[in-house]
Structures are given as C-alpha cells and as structure tokens.
Protein backbone atom coordinates (compact mmCIF):
# COMPACT_ATOMS: atom_id res chain seq x y z
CA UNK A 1 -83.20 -98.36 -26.72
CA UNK A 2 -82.57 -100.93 -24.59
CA UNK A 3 -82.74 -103.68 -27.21
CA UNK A 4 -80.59 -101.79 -28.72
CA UNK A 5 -77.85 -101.61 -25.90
CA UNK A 6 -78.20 -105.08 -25.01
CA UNK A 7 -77.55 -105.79 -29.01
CA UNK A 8 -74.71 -104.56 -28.69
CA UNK A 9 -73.36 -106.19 -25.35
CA UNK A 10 -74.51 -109.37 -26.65
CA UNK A 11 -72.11 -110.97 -29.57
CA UNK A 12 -74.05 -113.82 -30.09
CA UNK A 13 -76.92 -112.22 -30.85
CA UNK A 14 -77.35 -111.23 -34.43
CA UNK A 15 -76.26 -108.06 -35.95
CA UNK A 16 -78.23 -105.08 -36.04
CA UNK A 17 -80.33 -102.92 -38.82
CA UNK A 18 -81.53 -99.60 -37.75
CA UNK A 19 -84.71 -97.96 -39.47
CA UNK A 20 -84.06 -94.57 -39.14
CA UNK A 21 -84.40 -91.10 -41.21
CA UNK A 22 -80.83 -91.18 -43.09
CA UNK A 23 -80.85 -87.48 -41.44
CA UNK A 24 -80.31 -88.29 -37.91
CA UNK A 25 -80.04 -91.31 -37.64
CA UNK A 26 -75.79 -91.33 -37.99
CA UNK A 27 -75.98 -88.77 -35.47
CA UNK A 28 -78.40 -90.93 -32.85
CA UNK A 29 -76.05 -94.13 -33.79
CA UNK A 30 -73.10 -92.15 -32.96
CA UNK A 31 -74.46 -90.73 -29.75
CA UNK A 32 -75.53 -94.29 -28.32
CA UNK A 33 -71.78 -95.87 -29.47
CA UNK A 34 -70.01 -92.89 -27.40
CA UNK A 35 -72.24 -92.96 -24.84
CA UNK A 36 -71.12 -97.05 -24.75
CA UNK A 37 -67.56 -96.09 -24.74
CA UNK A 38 -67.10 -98.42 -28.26
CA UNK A 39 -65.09 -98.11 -31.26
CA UNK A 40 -66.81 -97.86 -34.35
CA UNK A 41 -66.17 -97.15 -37.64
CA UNK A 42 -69.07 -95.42 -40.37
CA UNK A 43 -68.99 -96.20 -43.80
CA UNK A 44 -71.26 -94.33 -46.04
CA UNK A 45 -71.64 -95.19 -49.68
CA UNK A 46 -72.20 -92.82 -52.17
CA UNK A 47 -75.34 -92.18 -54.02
CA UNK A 48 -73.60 -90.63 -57.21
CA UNK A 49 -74.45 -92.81 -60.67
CA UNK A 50 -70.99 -92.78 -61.71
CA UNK A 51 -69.68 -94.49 -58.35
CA UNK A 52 -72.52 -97.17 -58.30
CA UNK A 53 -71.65 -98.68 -61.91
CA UNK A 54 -67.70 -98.41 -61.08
CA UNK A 55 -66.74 -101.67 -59.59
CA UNK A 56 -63.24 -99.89 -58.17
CA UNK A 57 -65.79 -97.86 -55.80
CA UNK A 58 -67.24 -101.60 -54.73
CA UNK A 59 -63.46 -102.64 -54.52
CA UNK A 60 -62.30 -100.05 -52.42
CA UNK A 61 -65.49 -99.51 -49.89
CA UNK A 62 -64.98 -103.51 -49.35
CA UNK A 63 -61.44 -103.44 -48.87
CA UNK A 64 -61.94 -100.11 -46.05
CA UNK A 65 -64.98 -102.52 -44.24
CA UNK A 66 -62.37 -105.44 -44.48
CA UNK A 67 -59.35 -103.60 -42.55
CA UNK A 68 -61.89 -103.64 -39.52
CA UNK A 69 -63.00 -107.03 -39.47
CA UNK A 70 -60.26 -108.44 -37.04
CA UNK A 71 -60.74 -104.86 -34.90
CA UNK A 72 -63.17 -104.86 -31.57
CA UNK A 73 -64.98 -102.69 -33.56
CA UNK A 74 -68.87 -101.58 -34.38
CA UNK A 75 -68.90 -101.45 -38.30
CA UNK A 76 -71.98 -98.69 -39.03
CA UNK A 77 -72.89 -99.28 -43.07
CA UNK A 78 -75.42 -97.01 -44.65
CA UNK A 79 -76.03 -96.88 -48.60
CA UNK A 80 -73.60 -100.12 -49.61
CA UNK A 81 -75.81 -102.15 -51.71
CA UNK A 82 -73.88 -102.94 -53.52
CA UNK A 83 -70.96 -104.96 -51.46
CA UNK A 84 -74.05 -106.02 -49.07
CA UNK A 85 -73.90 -109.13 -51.23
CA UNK A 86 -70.33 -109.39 -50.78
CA UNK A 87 -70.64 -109.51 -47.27
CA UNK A 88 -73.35 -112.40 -47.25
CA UNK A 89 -71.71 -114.90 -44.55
CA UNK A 90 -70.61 -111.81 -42.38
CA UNK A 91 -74.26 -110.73 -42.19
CA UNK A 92 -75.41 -114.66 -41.45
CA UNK A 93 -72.19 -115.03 -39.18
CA UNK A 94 -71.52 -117.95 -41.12
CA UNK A 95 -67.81 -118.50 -39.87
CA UNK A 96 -64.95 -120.90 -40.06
CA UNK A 97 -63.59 -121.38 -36.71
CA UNK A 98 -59.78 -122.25 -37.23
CA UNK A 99 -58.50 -122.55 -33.35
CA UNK A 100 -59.62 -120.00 -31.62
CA UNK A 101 -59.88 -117.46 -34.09
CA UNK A 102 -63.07 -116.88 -36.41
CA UNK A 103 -63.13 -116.15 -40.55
CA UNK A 104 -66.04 -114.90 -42.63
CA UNK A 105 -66.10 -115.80 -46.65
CA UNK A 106 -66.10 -112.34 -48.03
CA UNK A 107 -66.91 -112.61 -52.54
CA UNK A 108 -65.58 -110.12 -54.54
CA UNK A 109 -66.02 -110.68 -58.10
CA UNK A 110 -64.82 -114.39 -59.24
CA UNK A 111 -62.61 -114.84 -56.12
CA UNK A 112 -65.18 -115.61 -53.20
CA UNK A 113 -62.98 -118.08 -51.32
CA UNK A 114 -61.23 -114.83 -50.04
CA UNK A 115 -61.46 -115.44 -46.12
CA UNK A 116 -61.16 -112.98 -43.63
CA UNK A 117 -60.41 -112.51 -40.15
CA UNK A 118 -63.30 -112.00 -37.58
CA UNK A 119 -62.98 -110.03 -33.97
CA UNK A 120 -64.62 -112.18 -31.48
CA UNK A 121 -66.48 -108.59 -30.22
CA UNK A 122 -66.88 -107.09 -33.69
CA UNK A 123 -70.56 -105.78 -34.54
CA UNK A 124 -72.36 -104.44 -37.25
CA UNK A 125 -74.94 -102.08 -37.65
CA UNK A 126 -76.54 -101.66 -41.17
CA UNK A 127 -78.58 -98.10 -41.14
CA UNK A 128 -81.82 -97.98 -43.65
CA UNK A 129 -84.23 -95.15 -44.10
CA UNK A 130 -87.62 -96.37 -43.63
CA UNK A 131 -88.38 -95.02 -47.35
CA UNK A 132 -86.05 -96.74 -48.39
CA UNK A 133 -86.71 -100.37 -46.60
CA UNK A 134 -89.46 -101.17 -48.83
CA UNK A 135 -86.24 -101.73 -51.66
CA UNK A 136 -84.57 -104.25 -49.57
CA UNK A 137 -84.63 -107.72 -50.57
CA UNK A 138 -86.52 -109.66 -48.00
CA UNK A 139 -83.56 -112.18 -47.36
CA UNK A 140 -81.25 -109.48 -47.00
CA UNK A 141 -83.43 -108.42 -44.16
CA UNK A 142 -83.74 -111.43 -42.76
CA UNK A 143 -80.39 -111.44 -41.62
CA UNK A 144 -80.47 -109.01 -39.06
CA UNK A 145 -82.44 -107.56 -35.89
CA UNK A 146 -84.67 -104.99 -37.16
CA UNK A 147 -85.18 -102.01 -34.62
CA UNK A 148 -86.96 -98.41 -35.37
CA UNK A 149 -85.19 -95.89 -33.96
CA UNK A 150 -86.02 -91.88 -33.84
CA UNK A 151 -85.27 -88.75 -31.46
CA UNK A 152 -88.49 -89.48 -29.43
CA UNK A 153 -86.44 -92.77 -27.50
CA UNK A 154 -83.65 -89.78 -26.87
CA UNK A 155 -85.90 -88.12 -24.73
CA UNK A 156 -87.66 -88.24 -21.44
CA UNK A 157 -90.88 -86.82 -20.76
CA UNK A 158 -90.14 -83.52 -19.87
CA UNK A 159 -87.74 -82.89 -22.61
CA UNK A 160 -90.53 -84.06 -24.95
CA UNK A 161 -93.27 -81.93 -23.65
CA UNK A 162 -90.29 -78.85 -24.02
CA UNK A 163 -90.01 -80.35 -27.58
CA UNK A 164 -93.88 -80.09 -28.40
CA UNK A 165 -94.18 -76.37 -26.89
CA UNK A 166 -91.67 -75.41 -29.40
CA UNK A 167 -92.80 -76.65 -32.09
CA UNK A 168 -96.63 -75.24 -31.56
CA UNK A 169 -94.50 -72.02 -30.80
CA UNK A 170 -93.06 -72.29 -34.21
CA UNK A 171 -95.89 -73.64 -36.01
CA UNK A 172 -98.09 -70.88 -34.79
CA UNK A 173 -95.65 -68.46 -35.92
CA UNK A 174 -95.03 -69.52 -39.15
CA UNK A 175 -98.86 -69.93 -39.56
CA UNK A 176 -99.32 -65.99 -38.69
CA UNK A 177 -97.04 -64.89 -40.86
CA UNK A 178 -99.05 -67.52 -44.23
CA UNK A 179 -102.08 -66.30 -43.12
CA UNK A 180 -101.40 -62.41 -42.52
CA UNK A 181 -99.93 -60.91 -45.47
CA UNK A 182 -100.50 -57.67 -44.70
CA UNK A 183 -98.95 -57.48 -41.13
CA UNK A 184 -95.78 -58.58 -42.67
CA UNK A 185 -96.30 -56.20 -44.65
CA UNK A 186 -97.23 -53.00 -42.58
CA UNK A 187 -93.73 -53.90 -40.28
CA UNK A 188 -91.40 -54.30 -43.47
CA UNK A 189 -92.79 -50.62 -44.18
C-alpha cells in the first residue's frame, strides 16, 4: 500500500499498473484515490467483439483519455488494448518540454505527430487482472511499476481474523447443507 501511496505523491516516478481481480479491484483503486483526496477519472473499455474491431470505439475512448491529459488528474485504464499503443510515449513519459509546459506524442491511425498537453501532476494507473497479465506484451509492461494489490492490504489484523471466522462460518454451512441431504430435507417438510 504504501508503494502505492508514495506512487502516487511522487510524479517522477513512473506510472503505475495494478494486478488485481477486475472484480474489486476498481473498487480498492477508488477507495485509495478518495481516501487521497485526488481527482481521477476511470475508463473502462469494452469487451464486446463488435466494439474491439470498430476503430470509432478506439477513436472515441482516445479522444475521452485525451480531454484529461492537461487535468491534475489520476487517469485509471482497464481493458484498452487497443489505444495502449496509442498512448506509447505517455506510458514512457517521453515528453516535449516547450517552456514550462509538457506534451506527449499521442498516434492515432496515420497522424501520430498529434501532440498533446501534459499536467505536470497527472498520473496513470493501468488496472490488469492477474489472468489476464500473462497476455501482455512484455514491453508494454515494462513501462510501468508493477504492484499486486487485493482486499488482504485493506485490512488490519483484527479485521482479517473477523474475515476468516466468517468465512469458516460460511464454509461450514454450506458444507452441511452438500453433505446432509436429508436434513434439508426433513425441515423443507
């Protein structure tokens, strides 16, 4: 956690990527950015066919991530593959310093000259399930601070040991009711 809050405070360092279940781990990003008192903004691509061969969905997600570029803003991106590439000197923070003011390259089809405004504060935070990291190109990954993050580094002791009596509670109910048939059975009647 506290890599994680120190990642954050820290805009030199390099920008985030969060192995998490897809599940909860908006949720746990969310709770740690509010808890920070820092905008953000969470962009979640879709996982339907018809969006991911449309290059108007690829337009349009990388036009909304573009609008907060020049915002002191955390950018969350889960399930963009396919403007990740796009958004290759963003991810290196490979920027052209013009004053005082910093621009990132952003390619979008056969125009990549396209330069964009960067917030000195911005951040971003790319979320990956760990089922899913295995998919990831290696110098995609490269790119980034790699932390592993779950409900367990939520809790403190005593909330985990409350956490572990529950679930025995539950497991041993659910495992009465599997293996006794016929009590369910006998209190149904």
């Amino acid at each position: 956690m506290k890599c994680i809050y120190d990642n954050l405070e820290d805009y030199e360092s390099t920008y985030l990527l969060i192995i998490s279940k897809s599940s909860m781990s908006k949720f746990l990003i969310e709770s740690i950015l509010n808890q920070k008192n820092k905008n953000y903004k969470i962009s979640i691509g879709s996982t339907f066919e018809n969006d991911l061969k449309k290059e108007f969905y690829s337009v349009k997600k990388l036009n909304e991530i573009q609008s907060y570029l020049y915002n002191d803003t955390v950018l969350v991106l889960q399930n963009l593959e396919s403007i990740y590439p796009s958004l290759y000197d963003l991810f290196n923070q490979n920027f052209k310093k013009i004053g005082d003011r910093k621009y990132t390259r952003i390619a979008l089809g056969y125009s990549n000259n396209m330069y964009q405004p960067v917030n000195q504060k911005l951040r971003c935070i790319i979320l990956v399930d760990p089922e899913e990291i295995e998919k990831q190109d290696p110098p995609f990954l490269n790119r980034f601070e790699k932390q592993i993050f779950s409900f367990e580094y939520l809790l403190n002791d005593s909330l985990k040991n409350e956490a572990q009596k529950l679930y025995r509670f539950l497991h041993d109910i659910v495992g009465l009711k599997s293996e006794n048939k016929k009590i369910k059975m006998y209190v149904l009647i």
